[in-house]
C-alpha atoms as a PDB file:
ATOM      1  CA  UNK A   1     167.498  82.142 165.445  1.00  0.00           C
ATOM      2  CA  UNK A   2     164.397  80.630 163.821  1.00  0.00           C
ATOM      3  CA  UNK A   3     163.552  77.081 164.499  1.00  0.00           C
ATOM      4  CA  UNK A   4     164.377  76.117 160.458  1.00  0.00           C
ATOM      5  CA  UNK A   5     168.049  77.610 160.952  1.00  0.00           C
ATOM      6  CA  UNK A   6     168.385  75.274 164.064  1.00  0.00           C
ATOM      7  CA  UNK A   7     167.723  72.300 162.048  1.00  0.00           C
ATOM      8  CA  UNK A   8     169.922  73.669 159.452  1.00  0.00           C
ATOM      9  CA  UNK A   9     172.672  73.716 161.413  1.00  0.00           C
ATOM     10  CA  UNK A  10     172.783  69.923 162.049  1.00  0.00           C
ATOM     11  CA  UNK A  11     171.778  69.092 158.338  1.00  0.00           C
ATOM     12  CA  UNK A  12     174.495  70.157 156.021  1.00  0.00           C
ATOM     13  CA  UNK A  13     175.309  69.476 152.191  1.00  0.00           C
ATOM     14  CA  UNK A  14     177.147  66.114 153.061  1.00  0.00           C
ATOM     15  CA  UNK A  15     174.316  64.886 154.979  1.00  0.00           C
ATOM     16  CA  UNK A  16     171.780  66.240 151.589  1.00  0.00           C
ATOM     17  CA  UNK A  17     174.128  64.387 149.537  1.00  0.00           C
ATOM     18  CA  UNK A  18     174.192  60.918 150.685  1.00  0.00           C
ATOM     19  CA  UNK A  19     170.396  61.335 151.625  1.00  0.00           C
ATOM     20  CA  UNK A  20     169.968  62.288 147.569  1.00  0.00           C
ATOM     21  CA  UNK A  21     171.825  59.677 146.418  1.00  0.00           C
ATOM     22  CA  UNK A  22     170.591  56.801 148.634  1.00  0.00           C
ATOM     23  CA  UNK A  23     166.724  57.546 147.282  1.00  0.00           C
ATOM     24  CA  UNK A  24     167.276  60.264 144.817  1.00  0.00           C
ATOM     25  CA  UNK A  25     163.175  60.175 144.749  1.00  0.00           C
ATOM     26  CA  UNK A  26     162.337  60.817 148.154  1.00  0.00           C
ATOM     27  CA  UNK A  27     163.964  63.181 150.610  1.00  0.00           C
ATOM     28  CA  UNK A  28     162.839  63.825 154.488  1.00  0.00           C
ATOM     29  CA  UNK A  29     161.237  67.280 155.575  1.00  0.00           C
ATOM     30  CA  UNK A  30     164.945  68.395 156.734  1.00  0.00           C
ATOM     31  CA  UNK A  31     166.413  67.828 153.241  1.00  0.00           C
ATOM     32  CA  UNK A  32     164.006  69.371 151.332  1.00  0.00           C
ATOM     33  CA  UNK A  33     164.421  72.549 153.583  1.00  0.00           C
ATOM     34  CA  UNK A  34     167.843  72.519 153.152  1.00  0.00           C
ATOM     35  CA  UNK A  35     167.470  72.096 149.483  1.00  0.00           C
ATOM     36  CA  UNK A  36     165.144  74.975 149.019  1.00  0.00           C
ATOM     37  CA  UNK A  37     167.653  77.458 151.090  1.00  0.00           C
ATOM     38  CA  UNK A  38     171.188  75.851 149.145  1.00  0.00           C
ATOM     39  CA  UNK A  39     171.426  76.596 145.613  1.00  0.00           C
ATOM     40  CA  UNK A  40     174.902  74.053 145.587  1.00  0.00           C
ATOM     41  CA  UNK A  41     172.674  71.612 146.572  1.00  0.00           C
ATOM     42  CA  UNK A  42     169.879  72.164 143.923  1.00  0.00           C
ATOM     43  CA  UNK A  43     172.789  71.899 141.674  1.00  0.00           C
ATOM     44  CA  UNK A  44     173.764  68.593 142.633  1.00  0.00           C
ATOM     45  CA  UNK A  45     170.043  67.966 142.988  1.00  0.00           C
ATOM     46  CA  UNK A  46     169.413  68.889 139.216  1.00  0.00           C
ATOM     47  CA  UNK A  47     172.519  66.739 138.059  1.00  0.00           C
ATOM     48  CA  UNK A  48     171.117  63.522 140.100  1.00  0.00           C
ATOM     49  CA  UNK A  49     167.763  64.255 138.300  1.00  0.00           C
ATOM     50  CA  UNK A  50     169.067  64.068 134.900  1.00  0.00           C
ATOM     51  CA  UNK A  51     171.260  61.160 135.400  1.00  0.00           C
ATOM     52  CA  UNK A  52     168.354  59.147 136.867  1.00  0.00           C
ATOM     53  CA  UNK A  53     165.419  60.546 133.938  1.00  0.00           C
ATOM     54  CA  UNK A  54     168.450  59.322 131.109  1.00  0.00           C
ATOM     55  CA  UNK A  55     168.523  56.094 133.237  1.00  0.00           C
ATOM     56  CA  UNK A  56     165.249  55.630 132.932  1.00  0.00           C
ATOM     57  CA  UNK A  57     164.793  56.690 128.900  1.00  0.00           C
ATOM     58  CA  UNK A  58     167.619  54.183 128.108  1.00  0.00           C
ATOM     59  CA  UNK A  59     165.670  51.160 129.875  1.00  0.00           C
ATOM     60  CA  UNK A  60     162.131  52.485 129.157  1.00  0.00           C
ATOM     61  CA  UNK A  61     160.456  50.678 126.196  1.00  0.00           C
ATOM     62  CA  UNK A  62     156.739  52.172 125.702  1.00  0.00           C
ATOM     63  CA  UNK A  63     154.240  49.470 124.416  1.00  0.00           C
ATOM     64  CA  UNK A  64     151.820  51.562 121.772  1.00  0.00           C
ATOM     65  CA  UNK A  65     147.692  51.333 123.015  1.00  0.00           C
ATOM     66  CA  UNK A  66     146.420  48.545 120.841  1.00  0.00           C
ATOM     67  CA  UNK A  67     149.534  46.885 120.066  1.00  0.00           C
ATOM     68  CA  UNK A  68     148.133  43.420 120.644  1.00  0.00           C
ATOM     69  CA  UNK A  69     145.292  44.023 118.476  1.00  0.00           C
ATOM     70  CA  UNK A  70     146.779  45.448 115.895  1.00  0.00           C
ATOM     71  CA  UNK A  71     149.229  42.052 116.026  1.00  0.00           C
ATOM     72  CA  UNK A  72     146.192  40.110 115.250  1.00  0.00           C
ATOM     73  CA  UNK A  73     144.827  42.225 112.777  1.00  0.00           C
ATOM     74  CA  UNK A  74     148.044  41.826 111.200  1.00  0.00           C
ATOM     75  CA  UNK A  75     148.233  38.260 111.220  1.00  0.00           C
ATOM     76  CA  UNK A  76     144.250  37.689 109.814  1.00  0.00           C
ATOM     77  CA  UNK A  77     145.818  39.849 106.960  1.00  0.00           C
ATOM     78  CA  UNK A  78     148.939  37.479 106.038  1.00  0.00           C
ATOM     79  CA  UNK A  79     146.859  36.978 102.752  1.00  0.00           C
ATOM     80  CA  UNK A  80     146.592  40.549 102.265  1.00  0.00           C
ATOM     81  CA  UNK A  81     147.871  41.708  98.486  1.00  0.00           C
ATOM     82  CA  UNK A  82     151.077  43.553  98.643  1.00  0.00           C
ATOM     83  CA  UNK A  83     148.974  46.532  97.512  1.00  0.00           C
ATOM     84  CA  UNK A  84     146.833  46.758 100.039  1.00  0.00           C
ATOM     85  CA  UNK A  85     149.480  46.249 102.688  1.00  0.00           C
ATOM     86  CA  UNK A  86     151.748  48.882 101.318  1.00  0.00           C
ATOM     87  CA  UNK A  87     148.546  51.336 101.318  1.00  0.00           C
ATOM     88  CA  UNK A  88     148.161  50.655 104.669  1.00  0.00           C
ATOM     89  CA  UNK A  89     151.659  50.918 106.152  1.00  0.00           C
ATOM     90  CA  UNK A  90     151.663  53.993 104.133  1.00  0.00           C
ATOM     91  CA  UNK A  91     148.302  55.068 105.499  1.00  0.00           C
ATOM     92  CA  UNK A  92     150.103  54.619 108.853  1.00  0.00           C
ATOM     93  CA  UNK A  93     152.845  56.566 108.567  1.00  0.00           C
ATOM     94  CA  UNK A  94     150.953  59.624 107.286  1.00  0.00           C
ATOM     95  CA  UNK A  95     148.564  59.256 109.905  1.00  0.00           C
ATOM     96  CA  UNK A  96     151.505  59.518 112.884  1.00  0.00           C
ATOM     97  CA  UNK A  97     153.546  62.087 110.824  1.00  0.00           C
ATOM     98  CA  UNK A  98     150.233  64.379 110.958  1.00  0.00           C
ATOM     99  CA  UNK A  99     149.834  63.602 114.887  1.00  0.00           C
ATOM    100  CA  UNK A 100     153.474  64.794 115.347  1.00  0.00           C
ATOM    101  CA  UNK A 101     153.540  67.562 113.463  1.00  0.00           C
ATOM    102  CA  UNK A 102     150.098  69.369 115.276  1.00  0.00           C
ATOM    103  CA  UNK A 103     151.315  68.188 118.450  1.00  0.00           C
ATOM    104  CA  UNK A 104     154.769  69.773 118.048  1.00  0.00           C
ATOM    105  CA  UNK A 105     152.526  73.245 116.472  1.00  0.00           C
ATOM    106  CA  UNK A 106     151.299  73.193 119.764  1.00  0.00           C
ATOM    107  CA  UNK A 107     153.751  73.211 122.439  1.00  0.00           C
ATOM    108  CA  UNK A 108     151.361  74.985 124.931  1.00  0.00           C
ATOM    109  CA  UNK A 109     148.951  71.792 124.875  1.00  0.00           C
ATOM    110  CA  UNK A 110     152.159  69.883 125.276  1.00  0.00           C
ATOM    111  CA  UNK A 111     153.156  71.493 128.798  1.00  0.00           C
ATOM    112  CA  UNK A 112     149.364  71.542 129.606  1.00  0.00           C
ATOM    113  CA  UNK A 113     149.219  67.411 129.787  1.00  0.00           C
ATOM    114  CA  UNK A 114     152.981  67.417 131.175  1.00  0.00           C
ATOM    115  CA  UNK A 115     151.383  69.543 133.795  1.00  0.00           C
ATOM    116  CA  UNK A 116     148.785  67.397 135.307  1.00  0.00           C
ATOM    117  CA  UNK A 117     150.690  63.937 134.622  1.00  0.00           C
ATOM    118  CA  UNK A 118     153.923  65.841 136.636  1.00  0.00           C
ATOM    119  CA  UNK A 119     150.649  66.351 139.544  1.00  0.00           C
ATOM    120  CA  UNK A 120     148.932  63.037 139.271  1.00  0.00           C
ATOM    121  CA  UNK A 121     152.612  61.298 139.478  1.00  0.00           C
ATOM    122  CA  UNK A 122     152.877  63.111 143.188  1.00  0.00           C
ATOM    123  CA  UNK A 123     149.634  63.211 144.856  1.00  0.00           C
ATOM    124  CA  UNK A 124     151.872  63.061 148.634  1.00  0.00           C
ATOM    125  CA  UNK A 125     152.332  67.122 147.356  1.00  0.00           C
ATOM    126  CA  UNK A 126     148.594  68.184 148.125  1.00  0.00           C
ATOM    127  CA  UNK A 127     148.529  66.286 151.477  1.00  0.00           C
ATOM    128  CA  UNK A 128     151.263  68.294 152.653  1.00  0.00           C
ATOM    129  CA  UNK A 129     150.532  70.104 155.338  1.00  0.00           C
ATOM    130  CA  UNK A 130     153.575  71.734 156.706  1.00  0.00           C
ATOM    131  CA  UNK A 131     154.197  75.388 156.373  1.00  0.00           C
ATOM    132  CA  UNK A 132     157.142  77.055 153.975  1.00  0.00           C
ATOM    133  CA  UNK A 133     158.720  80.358 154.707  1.00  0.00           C
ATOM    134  CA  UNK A 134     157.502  82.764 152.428  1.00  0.00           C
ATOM    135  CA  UNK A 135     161.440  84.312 152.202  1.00  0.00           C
ATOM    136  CA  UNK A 136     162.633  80.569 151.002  1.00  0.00           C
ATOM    137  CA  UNK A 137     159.408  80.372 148.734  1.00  0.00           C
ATOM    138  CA  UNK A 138     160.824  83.953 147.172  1.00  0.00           C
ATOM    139  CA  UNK A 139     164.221  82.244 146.935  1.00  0.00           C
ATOM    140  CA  UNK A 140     162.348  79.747 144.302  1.00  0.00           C
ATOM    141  CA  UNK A 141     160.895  82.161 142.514  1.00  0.00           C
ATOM    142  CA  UNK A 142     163.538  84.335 141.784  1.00  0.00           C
ATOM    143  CA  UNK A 143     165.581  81.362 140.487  1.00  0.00           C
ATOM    144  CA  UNK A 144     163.330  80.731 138.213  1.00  0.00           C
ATOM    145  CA  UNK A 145     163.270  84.508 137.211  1.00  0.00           C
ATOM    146  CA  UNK A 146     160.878  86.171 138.757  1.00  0.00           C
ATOM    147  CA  UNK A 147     160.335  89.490 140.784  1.00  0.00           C
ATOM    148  CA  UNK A 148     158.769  88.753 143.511  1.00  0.00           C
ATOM    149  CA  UNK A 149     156.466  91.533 144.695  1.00  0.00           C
ATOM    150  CA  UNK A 150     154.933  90.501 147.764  1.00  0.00           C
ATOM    151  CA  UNK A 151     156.185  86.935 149.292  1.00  0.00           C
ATOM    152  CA  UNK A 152     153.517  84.348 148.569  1.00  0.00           C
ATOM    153  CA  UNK A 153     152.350  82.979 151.837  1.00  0.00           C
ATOM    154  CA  UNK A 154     150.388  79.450 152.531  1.00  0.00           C
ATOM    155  CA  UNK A 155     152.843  77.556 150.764  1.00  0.00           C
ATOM    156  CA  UNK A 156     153.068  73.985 152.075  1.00  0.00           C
ATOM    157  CA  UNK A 157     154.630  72.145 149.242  1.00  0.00           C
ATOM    158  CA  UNK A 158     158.299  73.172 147.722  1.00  0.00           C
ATOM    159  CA  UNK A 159     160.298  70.292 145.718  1.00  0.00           C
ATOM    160  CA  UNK A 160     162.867  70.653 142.878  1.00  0.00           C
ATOM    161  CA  UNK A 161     161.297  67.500 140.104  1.00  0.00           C
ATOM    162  CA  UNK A 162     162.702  66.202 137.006  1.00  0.00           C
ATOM    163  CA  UNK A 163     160.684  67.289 134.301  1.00  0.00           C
ATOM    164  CA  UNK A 164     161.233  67.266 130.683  1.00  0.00           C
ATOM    165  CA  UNK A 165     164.311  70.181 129.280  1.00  0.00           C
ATOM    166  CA  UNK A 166     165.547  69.684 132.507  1.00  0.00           C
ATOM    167  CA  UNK A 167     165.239  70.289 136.363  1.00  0.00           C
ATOM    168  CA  UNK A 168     161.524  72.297 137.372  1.00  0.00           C
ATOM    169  CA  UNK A 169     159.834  73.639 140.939  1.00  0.00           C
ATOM    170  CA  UNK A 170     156.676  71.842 142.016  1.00  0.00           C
ATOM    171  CA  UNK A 171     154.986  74.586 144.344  1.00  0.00           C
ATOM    172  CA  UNK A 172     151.800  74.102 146.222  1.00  0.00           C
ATOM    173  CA  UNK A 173     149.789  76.836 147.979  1.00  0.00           C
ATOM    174  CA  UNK A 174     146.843  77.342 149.421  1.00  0.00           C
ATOM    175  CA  UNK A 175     144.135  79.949 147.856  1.00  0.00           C
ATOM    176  CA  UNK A 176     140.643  80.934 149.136  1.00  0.00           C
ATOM    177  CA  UNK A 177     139.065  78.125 146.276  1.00  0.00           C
ATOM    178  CA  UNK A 178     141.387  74.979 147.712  1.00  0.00           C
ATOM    179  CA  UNK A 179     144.775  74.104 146.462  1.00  0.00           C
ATOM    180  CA  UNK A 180     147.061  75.115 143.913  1.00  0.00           C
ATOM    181  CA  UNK A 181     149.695  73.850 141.950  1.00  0.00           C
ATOM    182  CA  UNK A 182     152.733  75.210 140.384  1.00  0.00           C
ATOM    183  CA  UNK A 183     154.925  74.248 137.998  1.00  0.00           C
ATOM    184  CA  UNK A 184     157.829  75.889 136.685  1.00  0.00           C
ATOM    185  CA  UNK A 185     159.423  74.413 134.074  1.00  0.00           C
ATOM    186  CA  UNK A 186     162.815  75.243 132.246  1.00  0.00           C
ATOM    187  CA  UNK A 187     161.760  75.511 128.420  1.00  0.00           C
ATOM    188  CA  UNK A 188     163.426  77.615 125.271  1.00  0.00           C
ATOM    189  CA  UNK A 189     160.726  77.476 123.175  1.00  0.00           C
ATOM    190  CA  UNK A 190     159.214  80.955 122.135  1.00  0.00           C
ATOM    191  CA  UNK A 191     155.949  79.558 121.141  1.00  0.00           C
ATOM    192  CA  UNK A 192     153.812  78.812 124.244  1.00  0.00           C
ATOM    193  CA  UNK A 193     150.657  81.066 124.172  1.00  0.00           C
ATOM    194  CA  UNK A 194     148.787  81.927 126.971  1.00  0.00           C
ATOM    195  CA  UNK A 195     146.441  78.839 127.850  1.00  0.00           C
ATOM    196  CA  UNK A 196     143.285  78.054 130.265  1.00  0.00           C
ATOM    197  CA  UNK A 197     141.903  74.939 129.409  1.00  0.00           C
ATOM    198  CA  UNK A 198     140.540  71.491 131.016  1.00  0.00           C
ATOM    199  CA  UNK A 199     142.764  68.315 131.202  1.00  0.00           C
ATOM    200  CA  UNK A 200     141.973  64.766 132.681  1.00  0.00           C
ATOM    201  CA  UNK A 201     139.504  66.329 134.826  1.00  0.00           C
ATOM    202  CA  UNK A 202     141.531  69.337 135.889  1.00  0.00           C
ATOM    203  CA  UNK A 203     142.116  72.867 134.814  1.00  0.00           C
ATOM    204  CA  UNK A 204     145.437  73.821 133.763  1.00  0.00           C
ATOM    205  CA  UNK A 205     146.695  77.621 133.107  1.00  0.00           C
ATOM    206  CA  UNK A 206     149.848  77.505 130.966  1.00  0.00           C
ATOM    207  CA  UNK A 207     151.838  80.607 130.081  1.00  0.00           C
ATOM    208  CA  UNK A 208     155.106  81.464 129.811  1.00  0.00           C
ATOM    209  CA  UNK A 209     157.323  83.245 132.412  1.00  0.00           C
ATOM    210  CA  UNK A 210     161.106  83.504 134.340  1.00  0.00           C
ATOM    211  CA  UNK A 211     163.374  81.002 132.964  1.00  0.00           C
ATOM    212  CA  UNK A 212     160.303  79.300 130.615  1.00  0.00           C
ATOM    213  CA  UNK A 213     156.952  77.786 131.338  1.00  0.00           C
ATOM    214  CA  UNK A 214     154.583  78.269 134.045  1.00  0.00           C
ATOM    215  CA  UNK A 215     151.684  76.104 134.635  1.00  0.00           C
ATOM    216  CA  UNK A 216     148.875  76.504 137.315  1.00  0.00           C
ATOM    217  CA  UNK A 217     146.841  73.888 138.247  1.00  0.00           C
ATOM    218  CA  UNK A 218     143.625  73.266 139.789  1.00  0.00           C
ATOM    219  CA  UNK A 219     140.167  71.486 140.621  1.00  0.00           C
ATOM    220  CA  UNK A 220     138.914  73.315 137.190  1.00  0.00           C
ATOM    221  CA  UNK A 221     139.920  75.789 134.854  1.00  0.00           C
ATOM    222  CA  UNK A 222     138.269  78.183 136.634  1.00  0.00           C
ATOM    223  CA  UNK A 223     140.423  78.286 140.311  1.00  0.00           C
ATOM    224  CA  UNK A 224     143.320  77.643 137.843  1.00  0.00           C
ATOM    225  CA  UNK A 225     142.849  80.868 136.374  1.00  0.00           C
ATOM    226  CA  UNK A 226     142.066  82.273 139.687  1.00  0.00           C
ATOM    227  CA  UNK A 227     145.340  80.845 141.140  1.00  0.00           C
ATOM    228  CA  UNK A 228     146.984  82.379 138.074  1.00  0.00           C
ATOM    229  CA  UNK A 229     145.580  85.764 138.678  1.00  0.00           C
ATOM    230  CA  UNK A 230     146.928  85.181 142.505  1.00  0.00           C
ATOM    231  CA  UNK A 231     150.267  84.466 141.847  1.00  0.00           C
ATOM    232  CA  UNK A 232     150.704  87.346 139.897  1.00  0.00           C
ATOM    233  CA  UNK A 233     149.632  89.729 142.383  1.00  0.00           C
ATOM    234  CA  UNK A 234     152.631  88.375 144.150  1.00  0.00           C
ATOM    235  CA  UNK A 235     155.153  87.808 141.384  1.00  0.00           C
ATOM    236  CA  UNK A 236     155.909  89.338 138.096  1.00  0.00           C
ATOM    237  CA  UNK A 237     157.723  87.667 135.283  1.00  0.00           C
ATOM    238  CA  UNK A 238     157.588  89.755 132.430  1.00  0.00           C
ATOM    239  CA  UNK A 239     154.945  92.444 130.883  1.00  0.00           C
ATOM    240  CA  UNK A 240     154.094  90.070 128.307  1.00  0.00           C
ATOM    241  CA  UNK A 241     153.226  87.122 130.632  1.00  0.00           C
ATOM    242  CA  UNK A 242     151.114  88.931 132.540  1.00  0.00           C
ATOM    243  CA  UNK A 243     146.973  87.858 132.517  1.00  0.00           C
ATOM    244  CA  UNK A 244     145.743  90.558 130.138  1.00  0.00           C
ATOM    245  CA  UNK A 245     141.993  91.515 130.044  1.00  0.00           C
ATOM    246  CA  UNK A 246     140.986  89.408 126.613  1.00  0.00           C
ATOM    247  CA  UNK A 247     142.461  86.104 128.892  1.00  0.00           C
ATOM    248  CA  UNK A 248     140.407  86.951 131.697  1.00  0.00           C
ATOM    249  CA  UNK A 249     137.844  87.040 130.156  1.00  0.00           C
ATOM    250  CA  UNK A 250     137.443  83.628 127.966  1.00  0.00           C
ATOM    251  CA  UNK A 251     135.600  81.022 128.755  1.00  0.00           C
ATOM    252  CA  UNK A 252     137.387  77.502 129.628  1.00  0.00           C
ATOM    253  CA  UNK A 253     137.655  75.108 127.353  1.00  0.00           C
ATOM    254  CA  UNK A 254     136.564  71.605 128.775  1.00  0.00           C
END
């Protein structure tokens, strides 16, 4: 019996339970192991998630950049005509309708920033040091919807994450150019397009796969299309997600 079965058989779904619901944020090495190998439990997991992300939308009140300025520019303009006032507001309003409607036309951008804020939010994940079993790793995958070729290997970083449409994977695994990051992220939308492109300083593959979207990230676009190209030399999701030859062979975007 391998050593992670021994400690398996003294941590058990009770003991995941009350460990997820005292700190539903942070679990201990044994609960995350027994997570990863108890799909009841990433069940429960995924319903304590949601609770606690519609928990924190309800209190949640997002302050707009510039709010403060724009109060004082509001109050130096109390002798504004109505006119000008109305133009403005409706200035405004055409301005932010615009913004939605190109940031909704581009869902793939969307995932790319959810991406590296989901990676920035949990830097602990790339300090991580112990080893996963590649079978528990394949476990993931394949509940996410993927055929897993060959088991990926060097994988020191499993944890299921609240992101947004739901409950996601947050792999990390090791690659001959450093570190890599995975996200796989529930999503319905048809639209995502196959993406390489630089974000906050990082590079960010985006494409969509399994159950919805997959993102790779990485020091630069470059090792995240690498660690793209990697992953799917161990995992297929479906012909049409696959790196074709035109992707490979684009430049990044910075």
């Amino acid at each position: 019996m391998s050593s992670f079965d021994d400690k398996n058989m003294t941590f058990n779904c009770i003991d995941f339970r009350r460990e997820k619901l005292a700190d539903p944020r942070r679990l201990t090495e044994a609960a995350e192991e027994h997570l990863i190998a108890c799909p009841a439990c990433q069940a429960f997991s995924r319903r304590v998630n949601a609770g606690e992300r519609m928990l924190q939308q309800t209190v949640a009140i997002d302050v707009p950049d510039g709010l403060s300025e724009r109060i004082l520019v509001g109050s130096r303009a109390r002798t504004r005509s109505p006119l000008k006032l109305w133009a403005l507001a409706a200035s405004m309003v055409l301005s932010l309708g615009l913004g939605v409607q190109y940031w909704h036309a581009a869902p793939d951008r969307e995932h790319v920033a959810l991406a590296v804020e989901h990676v920035m939010h949990e830097p602990e994940a790339l300090m991580s040091t112990r080893l996963i079993e590649p079978q528990r790793v394949a476990q993931v995958l394949e509940s996410f919807g993927a055929e897993v070729k060959v088991p990926l290997a060097a994988v020191r970083y499993v944890k299921l994450c609240p992101v947004p449409g739901g409950t996601g994977w947050h792999i990390v695994f090791d690659t001959p150019d450093g570190p890599a990051t995975v996200l796989l992220m529930p999503q319905k939308d048809s639209r995502v397009r196959t993406l390489t492109t630089q974000y906050r300083g990082m590079g960010v593959h985006v494409e969509a796969g399994g159950q919805g979207v997959v993102a790779v990230v990485a020091r630069d676009p470059d090792r995240a299309r690498g660690a793209a190209g990697l992953l799917h030399q161990h995992v297929s999701w479906t012909p049409t997600a696959a790196l074709t030859a035109h992707d490979r062979g684009i430049r990044p975007r910075s």
